[in-house]
C-alpha atoms as a PDB file:
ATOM      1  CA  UNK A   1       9.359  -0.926 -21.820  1.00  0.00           C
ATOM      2  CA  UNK A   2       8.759  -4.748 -20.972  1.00  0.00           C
ATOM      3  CA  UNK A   3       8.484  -4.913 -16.874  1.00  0.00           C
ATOM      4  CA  UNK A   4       7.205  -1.279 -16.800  1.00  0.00           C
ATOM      5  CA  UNK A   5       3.780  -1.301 -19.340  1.00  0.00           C
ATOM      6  CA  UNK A   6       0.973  -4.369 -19.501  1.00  0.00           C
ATOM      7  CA  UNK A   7      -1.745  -4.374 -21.211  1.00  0.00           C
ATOM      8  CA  UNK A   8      -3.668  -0.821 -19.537  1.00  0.00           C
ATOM      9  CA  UNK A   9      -2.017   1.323 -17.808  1.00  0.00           C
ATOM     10  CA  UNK A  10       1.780   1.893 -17.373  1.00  0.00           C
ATOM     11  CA  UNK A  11       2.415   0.081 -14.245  1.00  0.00           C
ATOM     12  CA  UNK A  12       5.348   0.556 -11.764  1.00  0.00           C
ATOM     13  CA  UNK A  13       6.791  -1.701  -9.141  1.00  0.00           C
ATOM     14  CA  UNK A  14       8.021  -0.998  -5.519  1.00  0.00           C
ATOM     15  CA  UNK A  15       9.618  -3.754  -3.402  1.00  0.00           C
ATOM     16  CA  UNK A  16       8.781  -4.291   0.421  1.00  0.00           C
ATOM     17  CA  UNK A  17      11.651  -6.013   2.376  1.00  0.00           C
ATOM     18  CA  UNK A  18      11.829  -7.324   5.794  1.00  0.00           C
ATOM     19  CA  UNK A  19      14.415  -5.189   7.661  1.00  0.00           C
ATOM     20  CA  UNK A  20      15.888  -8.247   9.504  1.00  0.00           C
ATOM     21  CA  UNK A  21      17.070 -10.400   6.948  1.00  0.00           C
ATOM     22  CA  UNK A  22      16.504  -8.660   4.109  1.00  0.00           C
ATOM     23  CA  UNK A  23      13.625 -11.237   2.232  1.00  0.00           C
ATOM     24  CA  UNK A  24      11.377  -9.444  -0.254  1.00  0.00           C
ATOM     25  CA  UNK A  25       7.607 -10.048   0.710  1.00  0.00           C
ATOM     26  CA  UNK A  26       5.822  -7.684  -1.728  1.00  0.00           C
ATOM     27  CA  UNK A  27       6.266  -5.817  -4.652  1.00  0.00           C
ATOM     28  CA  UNK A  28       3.485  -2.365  -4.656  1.00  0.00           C
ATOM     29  CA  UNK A  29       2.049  -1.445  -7.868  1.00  0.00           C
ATOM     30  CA  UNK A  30       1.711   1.734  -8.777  1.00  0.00           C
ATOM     31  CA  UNK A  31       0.093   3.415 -11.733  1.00  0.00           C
ATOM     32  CA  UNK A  32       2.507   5.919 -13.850  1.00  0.00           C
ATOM     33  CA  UNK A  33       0.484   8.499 -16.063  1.00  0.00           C
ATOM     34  CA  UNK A  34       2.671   9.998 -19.044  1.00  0.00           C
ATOM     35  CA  UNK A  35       0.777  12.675 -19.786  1.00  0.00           C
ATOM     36  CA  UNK A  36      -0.098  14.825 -21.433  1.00  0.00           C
ATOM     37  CA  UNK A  37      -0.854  16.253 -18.931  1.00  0.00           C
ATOM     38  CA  UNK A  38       2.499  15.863 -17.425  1.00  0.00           C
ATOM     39  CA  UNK A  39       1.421  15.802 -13.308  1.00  0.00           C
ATOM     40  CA  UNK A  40       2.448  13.211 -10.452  1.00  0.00           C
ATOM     41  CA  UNK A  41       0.148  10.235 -10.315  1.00  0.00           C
ATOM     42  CA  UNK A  42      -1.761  11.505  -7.130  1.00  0.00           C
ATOM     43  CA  UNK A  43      -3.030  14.812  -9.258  1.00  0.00           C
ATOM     44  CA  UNK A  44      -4.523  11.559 -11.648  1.00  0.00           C
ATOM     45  CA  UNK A  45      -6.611  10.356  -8.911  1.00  0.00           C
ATOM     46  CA  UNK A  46      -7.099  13.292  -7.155  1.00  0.00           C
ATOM     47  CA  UNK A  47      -8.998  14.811 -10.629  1.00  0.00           C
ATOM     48  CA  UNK A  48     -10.470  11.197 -11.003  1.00  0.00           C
ATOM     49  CA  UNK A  49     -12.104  12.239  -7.658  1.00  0.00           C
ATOM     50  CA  UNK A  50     -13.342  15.299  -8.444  1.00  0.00           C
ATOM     51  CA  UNK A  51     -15.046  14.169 -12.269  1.00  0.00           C
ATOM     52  CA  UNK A  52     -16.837  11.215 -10.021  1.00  0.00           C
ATOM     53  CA  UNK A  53     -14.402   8.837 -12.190  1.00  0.00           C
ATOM     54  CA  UNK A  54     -12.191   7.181  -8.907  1.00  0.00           C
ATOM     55  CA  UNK A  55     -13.633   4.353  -8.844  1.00  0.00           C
ATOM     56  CA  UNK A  56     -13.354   3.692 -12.834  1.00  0.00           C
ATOM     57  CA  UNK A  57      -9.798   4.403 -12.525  1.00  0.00           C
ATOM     58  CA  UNK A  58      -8.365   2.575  -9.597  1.00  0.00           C
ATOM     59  CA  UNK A  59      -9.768  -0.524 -10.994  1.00  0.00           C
ATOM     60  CA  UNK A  60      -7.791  -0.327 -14.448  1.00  0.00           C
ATOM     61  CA  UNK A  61      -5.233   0.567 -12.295  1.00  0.00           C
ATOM     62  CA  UNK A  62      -6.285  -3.431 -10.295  1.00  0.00           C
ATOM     63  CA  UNK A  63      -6.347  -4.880 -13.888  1.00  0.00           C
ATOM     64  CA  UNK A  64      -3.154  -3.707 -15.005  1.00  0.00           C
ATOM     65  CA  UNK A  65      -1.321  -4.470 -12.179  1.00  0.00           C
ATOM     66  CA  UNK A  66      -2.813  -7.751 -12.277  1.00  0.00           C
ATOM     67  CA  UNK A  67      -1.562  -8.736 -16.017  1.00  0.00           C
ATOM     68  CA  UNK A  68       1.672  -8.625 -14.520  1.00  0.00           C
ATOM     69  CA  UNK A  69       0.806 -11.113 -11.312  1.00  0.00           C
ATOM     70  CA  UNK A  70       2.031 -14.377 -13.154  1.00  0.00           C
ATOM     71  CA  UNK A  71       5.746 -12.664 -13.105  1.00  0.00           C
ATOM     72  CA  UNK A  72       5.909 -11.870  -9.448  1.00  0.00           C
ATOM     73  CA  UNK A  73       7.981 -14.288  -7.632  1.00  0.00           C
ATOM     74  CA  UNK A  74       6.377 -16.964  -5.628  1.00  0.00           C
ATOM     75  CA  UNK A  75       6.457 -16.085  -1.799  1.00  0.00           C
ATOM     76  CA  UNK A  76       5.821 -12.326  -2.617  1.00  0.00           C
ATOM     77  CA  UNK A  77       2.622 -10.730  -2.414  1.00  0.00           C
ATOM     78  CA  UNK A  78       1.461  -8.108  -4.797  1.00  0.00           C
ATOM     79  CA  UNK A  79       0.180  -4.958  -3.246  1.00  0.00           C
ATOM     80  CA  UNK A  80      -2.130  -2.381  -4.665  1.00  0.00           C
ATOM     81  CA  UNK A  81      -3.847   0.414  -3.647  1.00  0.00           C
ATOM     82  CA  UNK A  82      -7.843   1.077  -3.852  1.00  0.00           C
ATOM     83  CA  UNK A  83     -10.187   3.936  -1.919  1.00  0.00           C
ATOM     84  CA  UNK A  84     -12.430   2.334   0.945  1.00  0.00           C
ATOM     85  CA  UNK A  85     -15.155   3.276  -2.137  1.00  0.00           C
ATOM     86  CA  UNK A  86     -13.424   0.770  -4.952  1.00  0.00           C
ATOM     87  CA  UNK A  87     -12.755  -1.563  -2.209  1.00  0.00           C
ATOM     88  CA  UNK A  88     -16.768  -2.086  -1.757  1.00  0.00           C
ATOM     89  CA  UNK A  89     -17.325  -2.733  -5.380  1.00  0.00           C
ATOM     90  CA  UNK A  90     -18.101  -6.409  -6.693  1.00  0.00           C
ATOM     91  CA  UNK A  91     -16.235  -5.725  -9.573  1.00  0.00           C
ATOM     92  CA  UNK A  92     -13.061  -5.522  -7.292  1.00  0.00           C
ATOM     93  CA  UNK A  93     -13.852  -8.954  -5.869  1.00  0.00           C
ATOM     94  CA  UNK A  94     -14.298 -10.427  -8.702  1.00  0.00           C
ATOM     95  CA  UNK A  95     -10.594  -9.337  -9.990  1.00  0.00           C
ATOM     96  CA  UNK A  96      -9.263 -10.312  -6.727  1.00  0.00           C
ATOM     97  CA  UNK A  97     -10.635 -13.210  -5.094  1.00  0.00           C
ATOM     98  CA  UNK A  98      -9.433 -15.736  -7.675  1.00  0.00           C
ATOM     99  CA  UNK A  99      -5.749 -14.654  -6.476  1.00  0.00           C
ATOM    100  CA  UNK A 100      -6.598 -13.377  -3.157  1.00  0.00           C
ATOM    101  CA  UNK A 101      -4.049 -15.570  -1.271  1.00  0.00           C
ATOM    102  CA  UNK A 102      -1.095 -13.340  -3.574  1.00  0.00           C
ATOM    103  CA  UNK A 103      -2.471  -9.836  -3.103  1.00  0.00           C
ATOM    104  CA  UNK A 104      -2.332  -7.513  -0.444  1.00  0.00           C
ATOM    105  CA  UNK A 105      -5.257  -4.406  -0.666  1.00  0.00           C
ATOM    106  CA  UNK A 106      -3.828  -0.883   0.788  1.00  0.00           C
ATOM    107  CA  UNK A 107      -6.811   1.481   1.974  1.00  0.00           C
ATOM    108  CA  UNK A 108      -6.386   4.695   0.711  1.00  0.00           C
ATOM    109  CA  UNK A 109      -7.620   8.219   2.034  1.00  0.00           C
ATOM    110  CA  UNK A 110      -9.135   8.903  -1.458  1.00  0.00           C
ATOM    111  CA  UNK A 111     -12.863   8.944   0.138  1.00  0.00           C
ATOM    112  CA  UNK A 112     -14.121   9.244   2.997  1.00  0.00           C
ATOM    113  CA  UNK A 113     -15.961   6.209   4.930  1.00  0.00           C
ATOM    114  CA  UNK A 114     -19.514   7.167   6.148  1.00  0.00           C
ATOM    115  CA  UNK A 115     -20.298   3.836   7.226  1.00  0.00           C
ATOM    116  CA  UNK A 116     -17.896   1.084   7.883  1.00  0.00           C
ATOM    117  CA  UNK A 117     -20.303  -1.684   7.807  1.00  0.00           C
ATOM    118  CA  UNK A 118     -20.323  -2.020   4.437  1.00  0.00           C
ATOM    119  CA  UNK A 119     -16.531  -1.839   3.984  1.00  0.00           C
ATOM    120  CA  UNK A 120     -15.916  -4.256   6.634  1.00  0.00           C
ATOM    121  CA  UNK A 121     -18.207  -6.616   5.049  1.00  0.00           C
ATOM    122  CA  UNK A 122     -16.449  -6.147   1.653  1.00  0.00           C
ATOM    123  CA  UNK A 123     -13.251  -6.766   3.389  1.00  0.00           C
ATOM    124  CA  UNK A 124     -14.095  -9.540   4.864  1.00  0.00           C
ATOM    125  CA  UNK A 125     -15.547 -11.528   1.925  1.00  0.00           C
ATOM    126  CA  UNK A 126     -11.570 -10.032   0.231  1.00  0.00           C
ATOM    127  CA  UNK A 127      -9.789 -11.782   3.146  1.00  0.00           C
ATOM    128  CA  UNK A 128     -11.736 -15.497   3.309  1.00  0.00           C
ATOM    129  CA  UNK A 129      -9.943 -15.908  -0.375  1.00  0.00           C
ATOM    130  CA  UNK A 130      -6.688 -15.008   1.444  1.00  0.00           C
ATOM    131  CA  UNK A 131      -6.522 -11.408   0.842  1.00  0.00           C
ATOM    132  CA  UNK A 132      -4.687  -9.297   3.377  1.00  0.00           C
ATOM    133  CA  UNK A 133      -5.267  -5.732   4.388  1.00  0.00           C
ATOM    134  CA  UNK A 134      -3.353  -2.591   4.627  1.00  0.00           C
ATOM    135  CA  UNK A 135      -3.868   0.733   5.985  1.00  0.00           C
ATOM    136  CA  UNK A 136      -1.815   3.374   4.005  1.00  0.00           C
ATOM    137  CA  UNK A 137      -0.565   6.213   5.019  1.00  0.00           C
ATOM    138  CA  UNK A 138      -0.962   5.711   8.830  1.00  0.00           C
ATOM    139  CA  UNK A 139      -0.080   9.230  11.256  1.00  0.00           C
ATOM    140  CA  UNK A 140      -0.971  11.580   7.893  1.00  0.00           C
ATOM    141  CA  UNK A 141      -4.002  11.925   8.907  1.00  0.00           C
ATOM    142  CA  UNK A 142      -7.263  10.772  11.102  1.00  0.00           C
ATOM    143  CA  UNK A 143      -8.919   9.039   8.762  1.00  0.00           C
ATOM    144  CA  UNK A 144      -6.191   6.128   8.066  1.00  0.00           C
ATOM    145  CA  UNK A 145      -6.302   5.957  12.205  1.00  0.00           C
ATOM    146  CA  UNK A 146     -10.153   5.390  11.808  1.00  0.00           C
ATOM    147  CA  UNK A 147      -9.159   2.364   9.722  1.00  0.00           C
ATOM    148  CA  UNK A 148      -6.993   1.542  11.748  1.00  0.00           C
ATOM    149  CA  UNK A 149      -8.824   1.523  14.919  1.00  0.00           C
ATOM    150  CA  UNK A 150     -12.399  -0.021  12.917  1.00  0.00           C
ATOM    151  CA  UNK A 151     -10.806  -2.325   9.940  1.00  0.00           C
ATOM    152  CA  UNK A 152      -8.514  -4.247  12.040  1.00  0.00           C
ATOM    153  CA  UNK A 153      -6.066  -4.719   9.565  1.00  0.00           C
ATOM    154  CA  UNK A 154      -3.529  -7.158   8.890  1.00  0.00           C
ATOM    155  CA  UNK A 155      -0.959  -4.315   8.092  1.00  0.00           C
ATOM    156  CA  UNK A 156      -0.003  -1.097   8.579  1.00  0.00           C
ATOM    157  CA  UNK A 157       2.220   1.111   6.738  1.00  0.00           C
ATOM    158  CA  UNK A 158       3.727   4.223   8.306  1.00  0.00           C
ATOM    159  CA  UNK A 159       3.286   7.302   6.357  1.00  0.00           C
ATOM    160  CA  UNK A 160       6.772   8.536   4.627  1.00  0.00           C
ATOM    161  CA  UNK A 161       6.528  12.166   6.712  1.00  0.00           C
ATOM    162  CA  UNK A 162       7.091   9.920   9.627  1.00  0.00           C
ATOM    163  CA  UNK A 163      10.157   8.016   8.524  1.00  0.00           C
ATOM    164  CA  UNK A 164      11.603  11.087   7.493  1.00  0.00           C
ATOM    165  CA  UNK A 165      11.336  12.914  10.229  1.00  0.00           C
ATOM    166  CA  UNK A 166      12.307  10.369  12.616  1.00  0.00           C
ATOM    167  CA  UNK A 167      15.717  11.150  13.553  1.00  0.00           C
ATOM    168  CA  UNK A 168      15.186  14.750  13.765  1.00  0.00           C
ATOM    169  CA  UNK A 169      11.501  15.119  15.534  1.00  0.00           C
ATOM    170  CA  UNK A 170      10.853  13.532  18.940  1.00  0.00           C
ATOM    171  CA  UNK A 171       6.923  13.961  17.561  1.00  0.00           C
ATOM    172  CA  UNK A 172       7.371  11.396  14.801  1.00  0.00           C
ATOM    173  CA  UNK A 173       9.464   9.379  17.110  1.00  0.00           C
ATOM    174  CA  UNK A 174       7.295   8.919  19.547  1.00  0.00           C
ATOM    175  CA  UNK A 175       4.107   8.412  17.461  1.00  0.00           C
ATOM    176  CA  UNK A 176       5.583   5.993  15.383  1.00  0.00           C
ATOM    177  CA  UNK A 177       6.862   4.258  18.416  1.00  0.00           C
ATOM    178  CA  UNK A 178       3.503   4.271  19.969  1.00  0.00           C
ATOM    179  CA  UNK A 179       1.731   2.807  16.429  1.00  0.00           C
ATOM    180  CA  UNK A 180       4.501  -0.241  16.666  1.00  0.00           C
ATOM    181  CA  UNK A 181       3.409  -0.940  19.834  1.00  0.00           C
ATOM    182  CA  UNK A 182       0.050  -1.271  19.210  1.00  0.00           C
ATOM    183  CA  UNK A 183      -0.033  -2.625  16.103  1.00  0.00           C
ATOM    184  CA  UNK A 184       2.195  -5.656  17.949  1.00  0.00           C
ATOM    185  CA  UNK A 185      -1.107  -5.934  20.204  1.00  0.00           C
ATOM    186  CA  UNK A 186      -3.514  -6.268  17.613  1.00  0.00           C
ATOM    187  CA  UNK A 187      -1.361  -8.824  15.312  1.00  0.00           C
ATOM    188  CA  UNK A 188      -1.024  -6.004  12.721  1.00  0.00           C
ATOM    189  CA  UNK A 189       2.667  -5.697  10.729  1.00  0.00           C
ATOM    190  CA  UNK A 190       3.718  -2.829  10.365  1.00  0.00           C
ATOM    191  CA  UNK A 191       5.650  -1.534   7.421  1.00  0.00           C
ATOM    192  CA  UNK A 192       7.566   1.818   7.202  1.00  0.00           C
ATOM    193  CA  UNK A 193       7.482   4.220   3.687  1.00  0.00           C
ATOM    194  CA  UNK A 194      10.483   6.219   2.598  1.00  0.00           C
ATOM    195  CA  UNK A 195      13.449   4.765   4.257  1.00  0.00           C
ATOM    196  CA  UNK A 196      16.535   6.564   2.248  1.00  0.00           C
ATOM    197  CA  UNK A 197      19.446   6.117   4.742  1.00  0.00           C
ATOM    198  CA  UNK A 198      20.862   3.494   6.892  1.00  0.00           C
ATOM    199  CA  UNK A 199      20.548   5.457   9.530  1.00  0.00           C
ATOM    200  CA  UNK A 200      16.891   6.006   9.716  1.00  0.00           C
ATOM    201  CA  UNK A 201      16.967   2.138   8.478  1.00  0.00           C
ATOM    202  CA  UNK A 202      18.509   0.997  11.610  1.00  0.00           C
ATOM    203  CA  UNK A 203      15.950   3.481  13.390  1.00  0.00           C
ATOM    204  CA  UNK A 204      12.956   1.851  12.599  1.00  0.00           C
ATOM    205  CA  UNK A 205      14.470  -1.457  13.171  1.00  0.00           C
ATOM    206  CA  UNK A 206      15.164  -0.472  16.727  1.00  0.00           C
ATOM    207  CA  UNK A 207      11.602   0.489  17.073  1.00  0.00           C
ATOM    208  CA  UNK A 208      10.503  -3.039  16.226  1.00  0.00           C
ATOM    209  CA  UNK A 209       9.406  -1.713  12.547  1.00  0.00           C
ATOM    210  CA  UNK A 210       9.465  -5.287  10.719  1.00  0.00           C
ATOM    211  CA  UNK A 211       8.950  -3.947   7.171  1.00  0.00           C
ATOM    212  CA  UNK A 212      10.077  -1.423   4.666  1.00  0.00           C
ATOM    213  CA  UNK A 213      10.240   0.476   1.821  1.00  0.00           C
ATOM    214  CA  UNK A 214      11.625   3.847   0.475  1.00  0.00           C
ATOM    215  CA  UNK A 215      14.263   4.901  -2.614  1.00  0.00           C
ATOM    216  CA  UNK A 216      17.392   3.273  -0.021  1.00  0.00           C
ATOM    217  CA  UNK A 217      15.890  -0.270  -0.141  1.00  0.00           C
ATOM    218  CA  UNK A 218      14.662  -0.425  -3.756  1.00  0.00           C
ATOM    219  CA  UNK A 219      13.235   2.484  -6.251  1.00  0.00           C
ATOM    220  CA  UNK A 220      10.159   2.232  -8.010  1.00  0.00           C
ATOM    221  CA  UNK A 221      10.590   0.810 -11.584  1.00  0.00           C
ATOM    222  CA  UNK A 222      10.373  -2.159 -13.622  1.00  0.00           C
ATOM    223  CA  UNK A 223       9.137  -5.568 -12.235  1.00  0.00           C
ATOM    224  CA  UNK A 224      12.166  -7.260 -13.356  1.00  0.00           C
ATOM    225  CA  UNK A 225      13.960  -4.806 -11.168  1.00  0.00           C
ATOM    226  CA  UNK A 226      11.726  -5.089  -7.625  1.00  0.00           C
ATOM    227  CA  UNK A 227      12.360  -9.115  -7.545  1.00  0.00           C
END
């Protein structure tokens, strides 16, 4: 299906809107395996793990996300996702530094980080071509606030079991609360998952969320269909 499969992988597309005013600022790639096996996308990478193979797979997952930058919109980054391990790799920068001022890298929790040094120094030879950084996944777990807290990155996405719970469990309320406010101290934007109602849509703008995404704003799918 043309918008859905490049060259590589099958590759589909998320949109990421500002809350106020409704402008689309990044599309997220994400990598669609049809099997067989038929298993969600994280069982992919979480096997890649496992057969020492992550790396090898996240970056076809760069390159075919990549074959489809010349048909995102001008003004609107394209996101994708790598492990702090990919991330480190010169064959990464090479992919991404000839674009860098369109893409946005999201940190994963694939693999653990040892040693940020080396990271850090990856990230910031990513970011002098223009490349910004995200930390996914933030308040699922410690390690995305290690990035946070060592990485200093330019944005930070909420994990989804927050914005769910939001409305319902003063926990997530307060936590994500606290993670706006000091992501606003640091310069970091911060960018909610899995908004499906107004209601926790109007939420999160209250908070001072400035970002979003989630199955109410716009479904994963075609490219054509993310602009």
């Amino acid at each position: 299906m043309r918008g859905f499969a490049a060259n590589g992988l099958p590759m589909a597309f998320q949109p990421v809107f500002e809350l106020e005013g409704g402008d689309r600022v990044a599309v997220e790639a994400l990598a669609r395996f049809p099997g067989p096996p038929s298993q969600p996308p994280s069982a992919w990478f979480d096997r890649a793990e496992d057969l020492k193979l992550l790396t090898k797979l996240e970056l076809a997952c760069v390159r075919s996300a990549l074959a489809w930058l010349d048909e995102v919109p001008d003004g609107v980054r394209l996101s994708i996702n790598v492990s702090p391990t990919t991330a480190m790799t010169t064959e990464l920068a090479e992919l991404i530094e000839p674009v860098g001022d369109r893409i946005i890298i999201e940190l994963t929790e694939h693999a653990p980080v040892d040693d940020y040094g080396p990271l850090k120094e990856s990230i910031g030879h990513l970011r002098l071509s223009g490349v910004q950084i995200a930390v996914d996944d933030v308040g699922a777990g410690f390690a995305s606030l290690r990035h946070v807290l060592l990485l200093e990155p330019d944005i930070v996405k909420l994990d989804l079991s927050l914005t769910r719970e939001i409305e319902t469990d003063s926990t997530s309320h307060a936590l994500a609360s606290a993670l706006v406010t000091f992501c606003r101290r640091i310069g970091a934007t911060v960018v909610a998952e899995g908004i499906e109602s107004h209601a926790v849509l109007t939420l999160l703008r209250k908070l001072g969320v400035r970002q979003g995404q989630g199955y109410y704003l716009g479904c994963p799918g075609p490219l054509a269909g993310a602009r």
